[in-house]
Protein backbone atom coordinates (compact mmCIF):
# COMPACT_ATOMS: atom_id res chain seq x y z
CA UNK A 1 52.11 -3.58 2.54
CA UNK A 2 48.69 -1.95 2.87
CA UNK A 3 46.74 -0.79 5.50
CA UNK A 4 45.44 -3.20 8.34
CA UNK A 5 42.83 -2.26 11.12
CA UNK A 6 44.83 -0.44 13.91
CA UNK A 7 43.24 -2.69 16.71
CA UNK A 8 43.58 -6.06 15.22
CA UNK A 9 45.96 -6.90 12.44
CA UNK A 10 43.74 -9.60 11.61
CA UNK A 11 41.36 -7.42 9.88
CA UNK A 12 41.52 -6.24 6.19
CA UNK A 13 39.99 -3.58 4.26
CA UNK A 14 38.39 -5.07 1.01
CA UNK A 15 35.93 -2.32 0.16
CA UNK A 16 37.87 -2.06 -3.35
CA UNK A 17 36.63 -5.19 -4.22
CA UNK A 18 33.42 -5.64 -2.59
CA UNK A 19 30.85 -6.46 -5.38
CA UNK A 20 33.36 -5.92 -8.35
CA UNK A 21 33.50 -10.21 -9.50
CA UNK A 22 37.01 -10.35 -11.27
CA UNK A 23 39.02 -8.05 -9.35
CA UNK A 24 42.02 -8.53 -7.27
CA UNK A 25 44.09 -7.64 -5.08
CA UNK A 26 47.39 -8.84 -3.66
CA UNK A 27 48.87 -8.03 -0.17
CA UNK A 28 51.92 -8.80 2.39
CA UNK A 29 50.66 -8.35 5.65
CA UNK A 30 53.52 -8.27 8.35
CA UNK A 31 52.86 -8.14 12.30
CA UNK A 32 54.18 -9.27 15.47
CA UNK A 33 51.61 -12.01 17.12
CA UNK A 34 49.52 -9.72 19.35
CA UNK A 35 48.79 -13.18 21.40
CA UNK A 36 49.96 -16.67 21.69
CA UNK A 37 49.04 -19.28 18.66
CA UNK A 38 48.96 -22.71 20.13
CA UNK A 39 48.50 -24.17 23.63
CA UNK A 40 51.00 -27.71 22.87
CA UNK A 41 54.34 -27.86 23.62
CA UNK A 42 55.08 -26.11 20.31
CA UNK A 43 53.03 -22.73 19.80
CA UNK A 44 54.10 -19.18 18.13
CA UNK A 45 54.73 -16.79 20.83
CA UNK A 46 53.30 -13.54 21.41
CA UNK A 47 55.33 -11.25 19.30
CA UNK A 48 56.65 -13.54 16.70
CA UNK A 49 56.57 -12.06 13.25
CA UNK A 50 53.98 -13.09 11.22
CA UNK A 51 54.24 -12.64 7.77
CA UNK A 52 50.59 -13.25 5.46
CA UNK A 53 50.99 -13.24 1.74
CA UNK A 54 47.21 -12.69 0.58
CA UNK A 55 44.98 -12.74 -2.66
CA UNK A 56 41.93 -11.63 -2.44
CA UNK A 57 39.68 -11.94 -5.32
CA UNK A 58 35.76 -10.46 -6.05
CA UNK A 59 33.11 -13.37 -6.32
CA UNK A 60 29.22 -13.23 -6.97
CA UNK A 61 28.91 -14.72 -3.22
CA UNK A 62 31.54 -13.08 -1.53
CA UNK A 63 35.69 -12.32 -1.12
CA UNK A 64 37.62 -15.57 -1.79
CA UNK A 65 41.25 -15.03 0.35
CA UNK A 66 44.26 -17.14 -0.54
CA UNK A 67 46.56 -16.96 1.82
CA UNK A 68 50.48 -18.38 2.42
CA UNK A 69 51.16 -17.63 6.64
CA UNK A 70 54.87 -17.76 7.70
CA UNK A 71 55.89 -17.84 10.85
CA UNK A 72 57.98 -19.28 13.45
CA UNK A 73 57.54 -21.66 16.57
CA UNK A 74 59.07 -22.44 19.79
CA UNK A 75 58.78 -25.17 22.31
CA UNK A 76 61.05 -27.93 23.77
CA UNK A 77 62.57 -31.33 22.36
CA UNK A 78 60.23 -34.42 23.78
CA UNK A 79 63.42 -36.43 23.72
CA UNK A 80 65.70 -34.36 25.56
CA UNK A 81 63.96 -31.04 26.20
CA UNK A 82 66.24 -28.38 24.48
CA UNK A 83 64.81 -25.48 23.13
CA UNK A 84 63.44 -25.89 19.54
CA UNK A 85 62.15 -23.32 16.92
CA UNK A 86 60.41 -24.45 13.74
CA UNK A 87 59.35 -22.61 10.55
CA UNK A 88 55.96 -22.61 10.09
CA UNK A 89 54.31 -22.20 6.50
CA UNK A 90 50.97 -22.91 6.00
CA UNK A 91 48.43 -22.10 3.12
CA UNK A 92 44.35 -21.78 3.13
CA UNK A 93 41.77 -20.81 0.88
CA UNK A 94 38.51 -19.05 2.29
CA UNK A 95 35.40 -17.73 0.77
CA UNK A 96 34.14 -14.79 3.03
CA UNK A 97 30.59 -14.27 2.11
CA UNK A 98 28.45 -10.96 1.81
CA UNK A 99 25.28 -12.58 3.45
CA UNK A 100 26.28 -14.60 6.73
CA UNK A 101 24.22 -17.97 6.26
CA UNK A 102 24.39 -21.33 7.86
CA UNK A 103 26.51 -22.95 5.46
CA UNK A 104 29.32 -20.59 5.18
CA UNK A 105 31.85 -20.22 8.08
CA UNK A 106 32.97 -16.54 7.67
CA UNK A 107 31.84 -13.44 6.34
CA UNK A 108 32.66 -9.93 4.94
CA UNK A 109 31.46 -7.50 7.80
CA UNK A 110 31.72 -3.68 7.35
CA UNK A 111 33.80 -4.09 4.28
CA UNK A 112 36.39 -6.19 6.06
CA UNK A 113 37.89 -9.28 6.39
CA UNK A 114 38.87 -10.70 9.53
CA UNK A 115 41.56 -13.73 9.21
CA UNK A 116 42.51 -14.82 12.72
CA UNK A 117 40.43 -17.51 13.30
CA UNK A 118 41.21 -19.11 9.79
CA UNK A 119 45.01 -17.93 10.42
CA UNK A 120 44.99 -19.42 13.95
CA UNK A 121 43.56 -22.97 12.81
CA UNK A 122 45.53 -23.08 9.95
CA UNK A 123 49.03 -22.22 12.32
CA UNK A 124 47.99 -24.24 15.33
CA UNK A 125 46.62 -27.74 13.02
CA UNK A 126 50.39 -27.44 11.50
CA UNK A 127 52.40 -27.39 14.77
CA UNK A 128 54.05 -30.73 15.44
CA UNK A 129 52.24 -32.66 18.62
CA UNK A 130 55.59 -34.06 19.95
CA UNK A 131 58.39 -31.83 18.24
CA UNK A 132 61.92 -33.01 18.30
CA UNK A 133 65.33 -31.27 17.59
CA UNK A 134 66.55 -33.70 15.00
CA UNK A 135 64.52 -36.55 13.74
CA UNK A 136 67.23 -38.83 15.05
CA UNK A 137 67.26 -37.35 18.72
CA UNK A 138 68.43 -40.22 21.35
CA UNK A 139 66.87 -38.65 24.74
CA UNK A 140 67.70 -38.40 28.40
CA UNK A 141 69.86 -41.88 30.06
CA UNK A 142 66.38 -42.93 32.22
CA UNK A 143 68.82 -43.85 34.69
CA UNK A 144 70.93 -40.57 35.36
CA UNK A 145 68.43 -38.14 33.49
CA UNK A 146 71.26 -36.65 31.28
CA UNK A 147 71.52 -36.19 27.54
CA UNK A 148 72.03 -39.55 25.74
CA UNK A 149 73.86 -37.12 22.65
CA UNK A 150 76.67 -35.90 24.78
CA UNK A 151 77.08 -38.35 27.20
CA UNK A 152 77.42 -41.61 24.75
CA UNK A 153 80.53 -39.56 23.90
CA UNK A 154 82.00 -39.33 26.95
CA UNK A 155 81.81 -42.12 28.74
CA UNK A 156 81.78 -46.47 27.44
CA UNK A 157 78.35 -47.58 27.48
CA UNK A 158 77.23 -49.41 30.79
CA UNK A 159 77.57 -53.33 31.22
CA UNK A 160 74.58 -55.35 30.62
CA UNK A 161 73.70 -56.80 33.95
CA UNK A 162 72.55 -60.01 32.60
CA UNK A 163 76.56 -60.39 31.74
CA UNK A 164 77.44 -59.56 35.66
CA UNK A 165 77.99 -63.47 36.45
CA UNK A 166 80.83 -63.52 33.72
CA UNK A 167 82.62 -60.72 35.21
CA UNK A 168 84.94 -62.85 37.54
CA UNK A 169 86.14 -64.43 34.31
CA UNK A 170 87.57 -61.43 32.71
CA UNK A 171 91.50 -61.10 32.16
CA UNK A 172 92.95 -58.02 31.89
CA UNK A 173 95.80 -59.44 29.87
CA UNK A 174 94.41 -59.62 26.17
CA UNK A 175 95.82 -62.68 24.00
CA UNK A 176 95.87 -64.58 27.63
């Protein structure tokens, strides 16, 4: 791991490769969250580990970072709202460029990099708009508000009412 700015762990140095086309440089950045990714149901806390596998590479134009983002997310089950955490693992590729123009997005400034914006759209575009715990999640009963999952278990499933009129013709004898 190699050294990232002391205020925001966002931020690399790249003045090794600044103007050098053809060099690289490989890095594992590792950091707790300093704020919350996400404002959906699902979202990376504040002080989850984040974990950034970078490349950065020298270009004519600027620093082209490669980057592979691991993380993980929190948030609740749509279906029956239990707590859920999901990996996240998301890739982008960015050219930072020396001169800021109108047609590129990001630039190197003071011989540094900063990644949280592209890091924080990359994260919160691969977050899941309705997350579930299991793909085959049954819900909450609308009628008593409990889990579906441990209560079709426990108890017979309820009568269809439009069978209620037959009800008087029910033995309790079978083979009668």
């Amino acid at each position: 791991m190699h050294a990232v700015s002391a205020t925001n762990p966002f931020v690399l140095a790249v003045h090794d490769l600044v103007h050098r086309p053809g060099e690289m440089r490989e890095r594992t950045v590792s950091f707790a969250a300093p704020e919350q990714l996400g404002e959906g149901i699902a979202h990376v806390s504040a002080g989850t580990a984040v974990e950034i596998d970078v490349r950065l590479e020298g270009l004519h134009e600027g620093i082209l970072v490669t980057a592979d983002v691991h993380t993980t997310a929190s948030g609740e089950c749509v279906r029956c709202l239990d707590p859920v955490t999901l990996p996240v693992e998301v890739d982008f590729q960015e050219l930072f460029a020396y001169s800021p123009d109108e047609a590129v997005d990001f630039a190197v400034r003071d011989d540094h990099v900063d990644l949280e914006p592209v890091v924080r759209d990359a994260v919160v575009l691969s977050l899941p708009f309705q997350p579930v715990c299991r793909p085959d999640c049954p819900g909450l009963d609308p009628s008593t508000g409990e889990k579906l999952a441990s209560s079709a278990e426990d108890q017979p499933p309820a009568p269809d009412p439009r069978w209620a009129a037959l009800e008087g013709f029910r033995t309790d004898h079978p083979g009668e």
